[in-house]
N, C-alpha and C. Protein backbone atom coordinates (compact mmCIF):
# COMPACT_ATOMS: atom_id res chain seq x y z
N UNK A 1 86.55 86.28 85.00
CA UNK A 1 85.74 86.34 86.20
C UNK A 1 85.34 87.80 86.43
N UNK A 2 84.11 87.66 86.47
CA UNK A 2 83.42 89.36 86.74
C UNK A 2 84.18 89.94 88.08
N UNK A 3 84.32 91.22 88.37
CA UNK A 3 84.66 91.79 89.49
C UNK A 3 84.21 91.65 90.69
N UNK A 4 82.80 91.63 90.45
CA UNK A 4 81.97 91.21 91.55
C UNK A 4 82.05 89.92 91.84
N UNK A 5 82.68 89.12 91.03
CA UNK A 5 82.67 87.62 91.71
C UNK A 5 83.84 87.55 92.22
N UNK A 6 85.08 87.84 91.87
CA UNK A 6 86.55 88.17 92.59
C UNK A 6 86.31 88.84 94.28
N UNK A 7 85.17 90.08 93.88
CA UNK A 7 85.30 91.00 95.03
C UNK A 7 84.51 89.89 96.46
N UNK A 8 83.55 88.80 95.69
CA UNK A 8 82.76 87.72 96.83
C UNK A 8 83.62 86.20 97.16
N UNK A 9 84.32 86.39 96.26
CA UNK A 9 85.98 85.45 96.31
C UNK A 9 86.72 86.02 97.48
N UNK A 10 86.95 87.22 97.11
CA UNK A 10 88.22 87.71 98.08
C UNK A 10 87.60 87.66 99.76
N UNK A 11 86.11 88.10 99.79
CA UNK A 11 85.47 87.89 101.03
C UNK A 11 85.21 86.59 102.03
N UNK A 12 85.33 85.61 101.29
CA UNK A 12 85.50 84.19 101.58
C UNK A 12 86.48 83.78 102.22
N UNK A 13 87.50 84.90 101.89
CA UNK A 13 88.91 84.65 102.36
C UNK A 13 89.22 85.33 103.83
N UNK A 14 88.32 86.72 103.71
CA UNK A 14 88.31 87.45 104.79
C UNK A 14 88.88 89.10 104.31
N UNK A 15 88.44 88.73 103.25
CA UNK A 15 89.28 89.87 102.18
C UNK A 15 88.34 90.94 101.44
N UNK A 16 87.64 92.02 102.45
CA UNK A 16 86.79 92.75 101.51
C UNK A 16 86.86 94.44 101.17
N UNK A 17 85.95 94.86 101.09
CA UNK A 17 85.95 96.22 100.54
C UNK A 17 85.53 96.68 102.37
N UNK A 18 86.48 98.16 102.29
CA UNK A 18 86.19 98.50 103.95
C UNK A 18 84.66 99.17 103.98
N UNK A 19 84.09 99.35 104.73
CA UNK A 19 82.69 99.91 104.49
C UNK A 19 82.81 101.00 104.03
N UNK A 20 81.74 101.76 103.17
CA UNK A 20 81.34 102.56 102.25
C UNK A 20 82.04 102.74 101.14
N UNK A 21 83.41 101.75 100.91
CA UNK A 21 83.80 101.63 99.92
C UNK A 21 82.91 100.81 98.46
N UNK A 22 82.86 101.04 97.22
CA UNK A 22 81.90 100.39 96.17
C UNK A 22 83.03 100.07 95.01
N UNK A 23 82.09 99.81 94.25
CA UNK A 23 82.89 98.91 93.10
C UNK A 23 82.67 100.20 91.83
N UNK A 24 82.16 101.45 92.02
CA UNK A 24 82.35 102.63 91.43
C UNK A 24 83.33 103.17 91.81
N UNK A 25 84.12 103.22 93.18
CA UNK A 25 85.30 103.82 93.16
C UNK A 25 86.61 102.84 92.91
N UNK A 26 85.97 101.53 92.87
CA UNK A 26 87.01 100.87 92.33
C UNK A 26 87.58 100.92 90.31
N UNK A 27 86.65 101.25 90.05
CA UNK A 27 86.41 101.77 88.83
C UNK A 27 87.09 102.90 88.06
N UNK A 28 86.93 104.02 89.08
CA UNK A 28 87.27 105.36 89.29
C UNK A 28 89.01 104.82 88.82
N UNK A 29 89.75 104.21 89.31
CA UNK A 29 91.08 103.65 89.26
C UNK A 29 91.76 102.87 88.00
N UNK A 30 90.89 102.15 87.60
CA UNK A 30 90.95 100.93 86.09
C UNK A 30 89.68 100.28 85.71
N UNK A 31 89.48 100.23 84.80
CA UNK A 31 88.38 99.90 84.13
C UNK A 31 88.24 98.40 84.71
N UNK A 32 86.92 98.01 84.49
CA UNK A 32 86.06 96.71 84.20
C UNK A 32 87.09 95.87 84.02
N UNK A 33 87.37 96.01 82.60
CA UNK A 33 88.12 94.96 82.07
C UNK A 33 89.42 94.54 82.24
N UNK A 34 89.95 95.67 82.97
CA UNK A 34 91.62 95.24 83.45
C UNK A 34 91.28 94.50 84.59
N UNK A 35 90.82 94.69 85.55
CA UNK A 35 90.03 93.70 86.98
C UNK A 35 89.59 92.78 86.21
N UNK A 36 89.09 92.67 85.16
CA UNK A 36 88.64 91.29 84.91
C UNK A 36 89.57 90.48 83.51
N UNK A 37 90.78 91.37 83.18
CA UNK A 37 91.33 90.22 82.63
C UNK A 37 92.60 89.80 83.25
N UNK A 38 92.94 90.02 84.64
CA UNK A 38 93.77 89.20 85.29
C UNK A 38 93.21 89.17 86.55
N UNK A 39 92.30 88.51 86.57
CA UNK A 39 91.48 87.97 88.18
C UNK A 39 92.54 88.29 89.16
N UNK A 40 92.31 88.77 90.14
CA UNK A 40 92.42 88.42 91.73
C UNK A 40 94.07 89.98 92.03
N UNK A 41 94.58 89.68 90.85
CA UNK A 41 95.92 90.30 91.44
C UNK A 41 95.37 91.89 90.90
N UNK A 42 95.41 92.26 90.02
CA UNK A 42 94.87 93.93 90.56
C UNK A 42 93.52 94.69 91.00
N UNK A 43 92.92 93.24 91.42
CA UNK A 43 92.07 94.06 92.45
C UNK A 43 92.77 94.01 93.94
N UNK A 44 93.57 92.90 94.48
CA UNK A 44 94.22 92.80 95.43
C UNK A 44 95.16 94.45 95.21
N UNK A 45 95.65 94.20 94.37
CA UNK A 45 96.88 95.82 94.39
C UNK A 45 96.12 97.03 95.04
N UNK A 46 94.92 96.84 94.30
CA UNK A 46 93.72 98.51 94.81
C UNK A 46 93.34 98.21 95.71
N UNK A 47 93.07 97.12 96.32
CA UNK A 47 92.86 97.42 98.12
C UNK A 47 93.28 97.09 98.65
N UNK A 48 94.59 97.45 98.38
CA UNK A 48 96.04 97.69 99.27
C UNK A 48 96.17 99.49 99.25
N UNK A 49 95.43 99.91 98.18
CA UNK A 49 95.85 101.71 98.03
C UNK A 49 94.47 102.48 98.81
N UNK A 50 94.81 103.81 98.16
CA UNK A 50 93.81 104.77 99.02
C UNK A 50 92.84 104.63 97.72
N UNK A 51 91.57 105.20 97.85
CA UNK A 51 90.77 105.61 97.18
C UNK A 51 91.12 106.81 96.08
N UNK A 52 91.02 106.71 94.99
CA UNK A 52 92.10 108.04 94.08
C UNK A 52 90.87 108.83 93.34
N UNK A 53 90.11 108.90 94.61
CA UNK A 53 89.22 110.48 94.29
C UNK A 53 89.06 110.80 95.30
N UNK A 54 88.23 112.41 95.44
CA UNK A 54 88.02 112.72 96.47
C UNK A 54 86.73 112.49 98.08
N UNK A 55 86.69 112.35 98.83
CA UNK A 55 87.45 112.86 99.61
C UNK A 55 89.03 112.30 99.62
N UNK A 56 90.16 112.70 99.93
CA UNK A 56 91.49 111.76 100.05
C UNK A 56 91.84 111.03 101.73
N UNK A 57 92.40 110.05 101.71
CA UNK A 57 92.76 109.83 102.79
C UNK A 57 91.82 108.31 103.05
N UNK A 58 90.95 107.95 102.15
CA UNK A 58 90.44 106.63 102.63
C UNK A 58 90.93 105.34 101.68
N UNK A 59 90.95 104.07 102.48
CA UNK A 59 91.46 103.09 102.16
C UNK A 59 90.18 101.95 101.56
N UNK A 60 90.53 101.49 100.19
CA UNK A 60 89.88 100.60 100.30
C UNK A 60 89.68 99.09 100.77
N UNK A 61 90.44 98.96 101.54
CA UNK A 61 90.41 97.64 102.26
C UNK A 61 91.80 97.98 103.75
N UNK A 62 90.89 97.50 105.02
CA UNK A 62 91.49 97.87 105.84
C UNK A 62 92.42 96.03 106.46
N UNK A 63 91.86 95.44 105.22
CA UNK A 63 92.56 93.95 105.18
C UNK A 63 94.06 94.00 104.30
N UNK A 64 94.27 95.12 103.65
CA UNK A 64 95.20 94.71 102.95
C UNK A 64 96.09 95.89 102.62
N UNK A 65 98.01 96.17 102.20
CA UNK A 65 97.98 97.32 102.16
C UNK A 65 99.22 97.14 100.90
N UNK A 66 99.15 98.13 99.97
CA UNK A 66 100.28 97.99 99.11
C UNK A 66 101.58 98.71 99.40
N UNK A 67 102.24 97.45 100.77
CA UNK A 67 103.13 98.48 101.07
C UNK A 67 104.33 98.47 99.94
N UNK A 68 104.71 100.18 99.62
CA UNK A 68 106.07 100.53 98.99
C UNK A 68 107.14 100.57 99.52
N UNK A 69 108.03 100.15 99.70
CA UNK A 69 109.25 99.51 100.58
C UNK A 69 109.84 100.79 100.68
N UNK A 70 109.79 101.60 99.42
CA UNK A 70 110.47 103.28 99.44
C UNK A 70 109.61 104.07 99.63
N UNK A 71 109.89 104.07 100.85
CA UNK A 71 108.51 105.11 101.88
C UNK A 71 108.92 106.05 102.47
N UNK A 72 110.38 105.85 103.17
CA UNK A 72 111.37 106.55 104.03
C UNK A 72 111.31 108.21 103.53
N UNK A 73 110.79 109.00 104.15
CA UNK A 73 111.59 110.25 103.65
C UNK A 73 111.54 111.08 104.49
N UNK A 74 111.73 110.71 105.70
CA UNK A 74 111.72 111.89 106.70
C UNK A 74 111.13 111.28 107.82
N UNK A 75 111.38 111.92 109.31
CA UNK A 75 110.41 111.87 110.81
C UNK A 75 109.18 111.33 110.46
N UNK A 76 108.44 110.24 110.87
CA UNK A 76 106.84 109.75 110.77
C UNK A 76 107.00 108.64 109.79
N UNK A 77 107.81 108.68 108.92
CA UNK A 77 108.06 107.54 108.01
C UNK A 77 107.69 105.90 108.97
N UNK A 78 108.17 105.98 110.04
CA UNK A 78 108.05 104.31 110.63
C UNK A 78 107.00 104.78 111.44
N UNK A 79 106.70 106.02 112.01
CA UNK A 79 105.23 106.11 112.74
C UNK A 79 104.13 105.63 111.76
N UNK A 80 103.90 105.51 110.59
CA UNK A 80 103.44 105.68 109.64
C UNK A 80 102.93 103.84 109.19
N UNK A 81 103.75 103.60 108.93
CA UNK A 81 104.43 101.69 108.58
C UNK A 81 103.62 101.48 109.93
N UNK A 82 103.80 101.22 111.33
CA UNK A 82 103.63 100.88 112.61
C UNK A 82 101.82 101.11 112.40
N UNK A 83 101.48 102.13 112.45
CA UNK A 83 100.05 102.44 111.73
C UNK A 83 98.96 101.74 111.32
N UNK A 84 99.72 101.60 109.93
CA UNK A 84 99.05 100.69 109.09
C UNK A 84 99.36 98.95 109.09
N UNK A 85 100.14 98.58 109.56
CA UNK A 85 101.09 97.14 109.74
C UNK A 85 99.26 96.89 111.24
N UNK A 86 98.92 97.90 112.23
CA UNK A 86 98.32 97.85 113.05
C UNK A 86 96.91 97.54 112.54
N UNK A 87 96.62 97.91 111.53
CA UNK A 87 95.53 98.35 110.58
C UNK A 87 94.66 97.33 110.64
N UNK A 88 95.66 96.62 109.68
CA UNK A 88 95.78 95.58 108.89
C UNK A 88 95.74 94.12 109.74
N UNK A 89 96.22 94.62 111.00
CA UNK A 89 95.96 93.27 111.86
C UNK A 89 94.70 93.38 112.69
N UNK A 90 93.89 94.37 112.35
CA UNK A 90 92.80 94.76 113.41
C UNK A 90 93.09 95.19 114.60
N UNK A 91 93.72 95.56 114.83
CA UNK A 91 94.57 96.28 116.23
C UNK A 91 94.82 97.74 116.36
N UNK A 92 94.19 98.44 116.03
CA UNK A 92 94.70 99.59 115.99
C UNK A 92 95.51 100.43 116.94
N UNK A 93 95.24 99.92 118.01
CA UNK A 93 95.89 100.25 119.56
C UNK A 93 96.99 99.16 120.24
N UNK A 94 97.35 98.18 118.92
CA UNK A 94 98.21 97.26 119.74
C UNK A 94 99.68 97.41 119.94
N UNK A 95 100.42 98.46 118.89
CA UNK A 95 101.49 99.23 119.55
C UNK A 95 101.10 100.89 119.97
N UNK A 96 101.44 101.16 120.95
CA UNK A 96 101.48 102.83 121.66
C UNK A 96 102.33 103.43 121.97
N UNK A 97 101.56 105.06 122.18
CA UNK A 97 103.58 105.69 122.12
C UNK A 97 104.30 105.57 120.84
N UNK A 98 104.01 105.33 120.06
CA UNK A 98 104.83 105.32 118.35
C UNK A 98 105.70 106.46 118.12
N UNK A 99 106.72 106.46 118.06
CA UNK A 99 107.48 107.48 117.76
C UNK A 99 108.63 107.19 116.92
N UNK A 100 109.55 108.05 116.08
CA UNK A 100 110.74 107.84 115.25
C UNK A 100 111.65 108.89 115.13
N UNK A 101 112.29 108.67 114.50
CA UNK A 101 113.53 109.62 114.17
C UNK A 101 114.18 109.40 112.61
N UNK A 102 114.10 109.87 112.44
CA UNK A 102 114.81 109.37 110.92
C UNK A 102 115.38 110.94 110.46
N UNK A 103 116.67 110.79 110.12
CA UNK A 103 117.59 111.86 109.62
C UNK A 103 118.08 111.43 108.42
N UNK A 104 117.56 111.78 106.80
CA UNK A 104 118.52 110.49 106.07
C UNK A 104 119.61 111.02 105.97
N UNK A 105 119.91 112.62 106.22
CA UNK A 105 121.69 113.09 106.19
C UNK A 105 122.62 112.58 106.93
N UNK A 106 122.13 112.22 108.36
CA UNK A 106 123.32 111.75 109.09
C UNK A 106 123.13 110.48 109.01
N UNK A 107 122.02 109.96 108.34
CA UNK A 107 121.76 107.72 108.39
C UNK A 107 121.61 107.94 110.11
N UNK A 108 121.18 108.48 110.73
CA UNK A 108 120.64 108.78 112.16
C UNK A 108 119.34 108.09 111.96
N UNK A 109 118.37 107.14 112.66
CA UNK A 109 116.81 106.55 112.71
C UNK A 109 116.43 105.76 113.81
N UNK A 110 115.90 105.64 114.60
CA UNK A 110 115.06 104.97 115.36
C UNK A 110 113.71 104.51 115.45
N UNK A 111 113.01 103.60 115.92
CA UNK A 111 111.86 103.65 116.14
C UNK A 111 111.92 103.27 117.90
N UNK A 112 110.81 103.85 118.38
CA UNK A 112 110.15 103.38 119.83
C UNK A 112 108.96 103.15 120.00
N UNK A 113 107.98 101.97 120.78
CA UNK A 113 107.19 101.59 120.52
C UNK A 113 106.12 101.35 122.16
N UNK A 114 105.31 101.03 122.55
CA UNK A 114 105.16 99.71 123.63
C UNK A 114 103.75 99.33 123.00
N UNK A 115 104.61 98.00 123.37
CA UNK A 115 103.86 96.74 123.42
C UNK A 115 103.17 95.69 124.12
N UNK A 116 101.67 95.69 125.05
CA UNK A 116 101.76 94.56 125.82
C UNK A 116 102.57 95.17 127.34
N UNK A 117 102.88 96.23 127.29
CA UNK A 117 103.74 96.57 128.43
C UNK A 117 104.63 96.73 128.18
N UNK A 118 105.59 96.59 127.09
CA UNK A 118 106.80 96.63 127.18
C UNK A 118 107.10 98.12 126.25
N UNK A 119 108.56 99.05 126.26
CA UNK A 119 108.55 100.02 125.95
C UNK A 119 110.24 99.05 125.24
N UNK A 120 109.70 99.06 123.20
CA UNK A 120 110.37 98.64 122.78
C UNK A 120 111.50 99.93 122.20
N UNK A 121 112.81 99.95 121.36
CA UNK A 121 113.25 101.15 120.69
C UNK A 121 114.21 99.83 119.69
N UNK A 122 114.40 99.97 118.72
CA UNK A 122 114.79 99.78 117.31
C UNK A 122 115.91 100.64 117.13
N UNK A 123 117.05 100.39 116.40
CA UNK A 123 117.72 101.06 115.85
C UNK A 123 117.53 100.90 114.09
N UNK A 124 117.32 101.62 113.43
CA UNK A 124 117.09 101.47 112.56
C UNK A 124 118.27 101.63 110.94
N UNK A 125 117.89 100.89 110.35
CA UNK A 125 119.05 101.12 109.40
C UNK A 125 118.80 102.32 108.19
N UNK A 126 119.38 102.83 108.07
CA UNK A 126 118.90 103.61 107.01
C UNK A 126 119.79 103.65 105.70
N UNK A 127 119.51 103.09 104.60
CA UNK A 127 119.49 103.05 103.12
C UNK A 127 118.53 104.01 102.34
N UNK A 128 119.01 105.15 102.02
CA UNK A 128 118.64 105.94 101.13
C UNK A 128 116.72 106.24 101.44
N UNK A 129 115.78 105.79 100.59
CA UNK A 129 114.56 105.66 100.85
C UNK A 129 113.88 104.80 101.21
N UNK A 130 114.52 103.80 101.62
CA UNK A 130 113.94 101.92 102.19
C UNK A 130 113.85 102.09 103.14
N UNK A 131 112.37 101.21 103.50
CA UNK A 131 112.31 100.65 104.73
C UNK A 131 113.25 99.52 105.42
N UNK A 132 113.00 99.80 106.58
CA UNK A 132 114.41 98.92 106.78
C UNK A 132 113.47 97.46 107.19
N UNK A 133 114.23 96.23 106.56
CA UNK A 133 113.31 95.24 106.45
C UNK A 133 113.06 94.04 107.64
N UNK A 134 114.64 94.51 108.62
CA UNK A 134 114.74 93.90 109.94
C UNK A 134 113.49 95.01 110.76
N UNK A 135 113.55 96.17 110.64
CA UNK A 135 112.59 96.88 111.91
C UNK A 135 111.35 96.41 111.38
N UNK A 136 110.62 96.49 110.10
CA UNK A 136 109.51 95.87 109.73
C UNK A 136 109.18 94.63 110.41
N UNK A 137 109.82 93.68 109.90
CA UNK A 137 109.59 92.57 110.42
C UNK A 137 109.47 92.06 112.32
N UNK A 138 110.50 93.19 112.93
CA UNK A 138 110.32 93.07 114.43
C UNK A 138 108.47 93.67 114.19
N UNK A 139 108.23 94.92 113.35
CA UNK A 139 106.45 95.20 113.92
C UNK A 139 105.82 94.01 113.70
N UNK A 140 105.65 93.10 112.09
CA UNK A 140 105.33 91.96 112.04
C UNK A 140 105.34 91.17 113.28
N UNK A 141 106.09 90.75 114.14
CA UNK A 141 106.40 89.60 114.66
C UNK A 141 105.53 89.94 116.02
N UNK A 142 105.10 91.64 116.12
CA UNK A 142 104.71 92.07 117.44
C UNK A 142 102.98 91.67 117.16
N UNK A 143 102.74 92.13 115.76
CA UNK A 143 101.46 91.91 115.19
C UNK A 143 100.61 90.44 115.20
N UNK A 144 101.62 89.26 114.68
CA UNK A 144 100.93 87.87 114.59
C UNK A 144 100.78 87.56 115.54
N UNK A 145 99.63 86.48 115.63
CA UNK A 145 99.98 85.90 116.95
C UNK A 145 97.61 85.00 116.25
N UNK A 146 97.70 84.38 117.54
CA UNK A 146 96.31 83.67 116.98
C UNK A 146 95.67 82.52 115.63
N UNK A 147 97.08 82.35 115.11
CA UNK A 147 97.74 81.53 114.18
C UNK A 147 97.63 82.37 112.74
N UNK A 148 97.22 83.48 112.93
CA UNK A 148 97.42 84.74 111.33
C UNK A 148 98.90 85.13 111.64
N UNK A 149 99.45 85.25 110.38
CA UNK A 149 100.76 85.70 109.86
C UNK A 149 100.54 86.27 108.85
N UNK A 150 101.79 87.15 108.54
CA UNK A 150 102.09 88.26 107.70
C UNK A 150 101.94 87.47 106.09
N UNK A 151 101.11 87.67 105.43
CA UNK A 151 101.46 87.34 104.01
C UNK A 151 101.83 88.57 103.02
N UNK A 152 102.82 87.84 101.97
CA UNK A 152 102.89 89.00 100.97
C UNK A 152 102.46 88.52 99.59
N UNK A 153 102.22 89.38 98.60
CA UNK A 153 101.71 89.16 97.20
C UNK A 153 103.20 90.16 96.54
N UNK A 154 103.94 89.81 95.74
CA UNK A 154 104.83 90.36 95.41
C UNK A 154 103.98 91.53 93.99
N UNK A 155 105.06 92.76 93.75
CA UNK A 155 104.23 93.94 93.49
C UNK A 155 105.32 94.47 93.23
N UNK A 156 106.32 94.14 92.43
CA UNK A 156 107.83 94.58 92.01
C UNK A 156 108.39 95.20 93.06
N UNK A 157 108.74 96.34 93.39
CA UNK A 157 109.16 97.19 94.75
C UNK A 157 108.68 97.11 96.10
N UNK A 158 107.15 96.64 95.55
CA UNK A 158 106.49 96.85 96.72
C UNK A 158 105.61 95.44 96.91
N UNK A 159 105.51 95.20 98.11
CA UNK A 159 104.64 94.20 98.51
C UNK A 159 103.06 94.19 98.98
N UNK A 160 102.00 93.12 98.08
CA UNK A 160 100.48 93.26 98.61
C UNK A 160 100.49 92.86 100.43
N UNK A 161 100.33 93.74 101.11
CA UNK A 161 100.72 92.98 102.61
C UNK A 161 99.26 92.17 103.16
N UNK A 162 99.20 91.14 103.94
CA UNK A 162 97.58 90.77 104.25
C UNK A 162 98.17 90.04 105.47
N UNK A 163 97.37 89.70 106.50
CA UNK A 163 97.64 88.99 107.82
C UNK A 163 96.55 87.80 107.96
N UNK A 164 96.90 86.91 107.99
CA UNK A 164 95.72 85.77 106.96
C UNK A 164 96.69 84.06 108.16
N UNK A 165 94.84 83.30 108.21
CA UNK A 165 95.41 82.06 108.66
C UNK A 165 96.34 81.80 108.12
N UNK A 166 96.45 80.04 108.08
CA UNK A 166 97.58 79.22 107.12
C UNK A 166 96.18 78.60 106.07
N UNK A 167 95.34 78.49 106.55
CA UNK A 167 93.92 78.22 106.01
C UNK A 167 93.46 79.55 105.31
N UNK A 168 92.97 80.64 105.26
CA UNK A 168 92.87 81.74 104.73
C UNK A 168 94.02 81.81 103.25
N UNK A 169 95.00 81.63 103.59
CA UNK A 169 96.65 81.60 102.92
C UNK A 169 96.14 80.82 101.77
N UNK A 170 96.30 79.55 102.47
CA UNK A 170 95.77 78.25 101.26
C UNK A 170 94.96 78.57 99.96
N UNK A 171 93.59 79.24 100.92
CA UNK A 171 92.48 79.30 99.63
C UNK A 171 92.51 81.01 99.06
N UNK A 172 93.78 81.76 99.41
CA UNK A 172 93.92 83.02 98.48
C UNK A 172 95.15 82.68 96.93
N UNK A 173 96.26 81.45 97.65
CA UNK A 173 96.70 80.65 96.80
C UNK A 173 96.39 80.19 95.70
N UNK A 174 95.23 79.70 96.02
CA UNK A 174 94.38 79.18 94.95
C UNK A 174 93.84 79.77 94.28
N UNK A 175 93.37 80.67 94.61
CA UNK A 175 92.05 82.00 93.89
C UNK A 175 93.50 82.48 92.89
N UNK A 176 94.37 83.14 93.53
CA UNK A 176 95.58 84.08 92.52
C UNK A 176 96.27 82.96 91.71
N UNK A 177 96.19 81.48 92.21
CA UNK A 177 97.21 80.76 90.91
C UNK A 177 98.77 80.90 91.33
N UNK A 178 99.65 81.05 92.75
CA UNK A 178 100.68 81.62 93.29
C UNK A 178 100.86 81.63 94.88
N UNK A 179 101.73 80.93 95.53
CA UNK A 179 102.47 80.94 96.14
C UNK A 179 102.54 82.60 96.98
N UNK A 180 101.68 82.97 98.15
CA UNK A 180 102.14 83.89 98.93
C UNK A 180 103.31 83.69 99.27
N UNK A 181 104.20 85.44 99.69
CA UNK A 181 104.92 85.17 100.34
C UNK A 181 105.35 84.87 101.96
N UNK A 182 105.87 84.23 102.65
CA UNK A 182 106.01 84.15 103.79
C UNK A 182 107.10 83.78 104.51
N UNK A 183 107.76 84.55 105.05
CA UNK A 183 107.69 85.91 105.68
C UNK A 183 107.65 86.92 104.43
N UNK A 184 106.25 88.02 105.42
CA UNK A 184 106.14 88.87 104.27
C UNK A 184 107.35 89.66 103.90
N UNK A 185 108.11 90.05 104.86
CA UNK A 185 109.09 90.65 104.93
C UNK A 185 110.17 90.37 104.85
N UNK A 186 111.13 89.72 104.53
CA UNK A 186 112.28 88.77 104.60
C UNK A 186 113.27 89.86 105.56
N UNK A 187 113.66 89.50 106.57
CA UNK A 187 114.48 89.97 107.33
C UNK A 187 116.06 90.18 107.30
């Protein structure tokens, strides 16, 4: 399947390239032919990432994100996750006040949040460079809602993250040949 037909596949789903993103900077990353000899799953992987030329700092799909579970490395680490988890649900303003703590010397971490009104705080676990997969999943759970839930595409370490109907779900199922995961996050 040509790229361009994957890339009008994935849109069907609700799954596209963020604007001014092209199929030259998708390029820029892996050739033609690797996108086109395993349909659907590494173009899903690349727009989950940033763009890997310059300017830096843009995403190619603000539908999808390749989160790396070993992200942790310091203060902003869960400001960071909270962010993009927001992104990704079209919300960009739906948690405020974002703040953290993360010490990995003393295993010291928090997150604080509000939500909706409420002024949430997390204790967080800390394992070496992992995200911790209970505080994830509390942002998840703040995020769904409108009958979209957290899906995952597994990605060895790391998970394709997407926030997708049960209908959306179904027909990305089908396109990849696989079983999303759900909960993206296992708690």
């Amino acid at each position: 399947m040509t790229l361009e037909d994957q890339l009008s596949a994935l849109a069907g789903v609700g799954i596209g390239l963020a604007p001014g993103r092209t199929v030259a900077e998708l390029l820029h990353s892996f050739p033609r032919e690797a996108y086109e000899s395993e349909p659907f799953t590494l173009l899903l992987f690349v727009l989950g990432i940033e763009v890997e030329a310059e300017p830096w700092g843009r995403r190619f799909s603000e539908r999808v994100w390749n989160f790396d579970t070993e992200c942790v490395h310091g203060p902003g680490a869960y400001v960071e996750i909270t962010r993009r988890l927001c992104l990704i649900a079209g919300r960009p303003d739906a948690l405020t006040d974002v703040r953290d703590h993360v010490d990995l010397g003393t295993g010291e971490a928090w997150l604080e949040y509000t939500a909706g009104g409420r002024r949430r705080r997390w204790t967080v676990d800390v394992v070496d460079d992992w995200a911790d997969p209970m505080v994830v999943s509390y942002l998840m759970d703040e995020l769904e809602g409108d009958g979209r839930r957290f899906h995952a595409m597994d990605n060895g370490q790391a998970s394709v993250l997407m926030l997708l109907t049960e209908d959306e779900a179904r027909r990305l199922n089908g396109l990849i040949g696989e079983e999303l995961i759900v909960p993206a996050v296992p708690a």
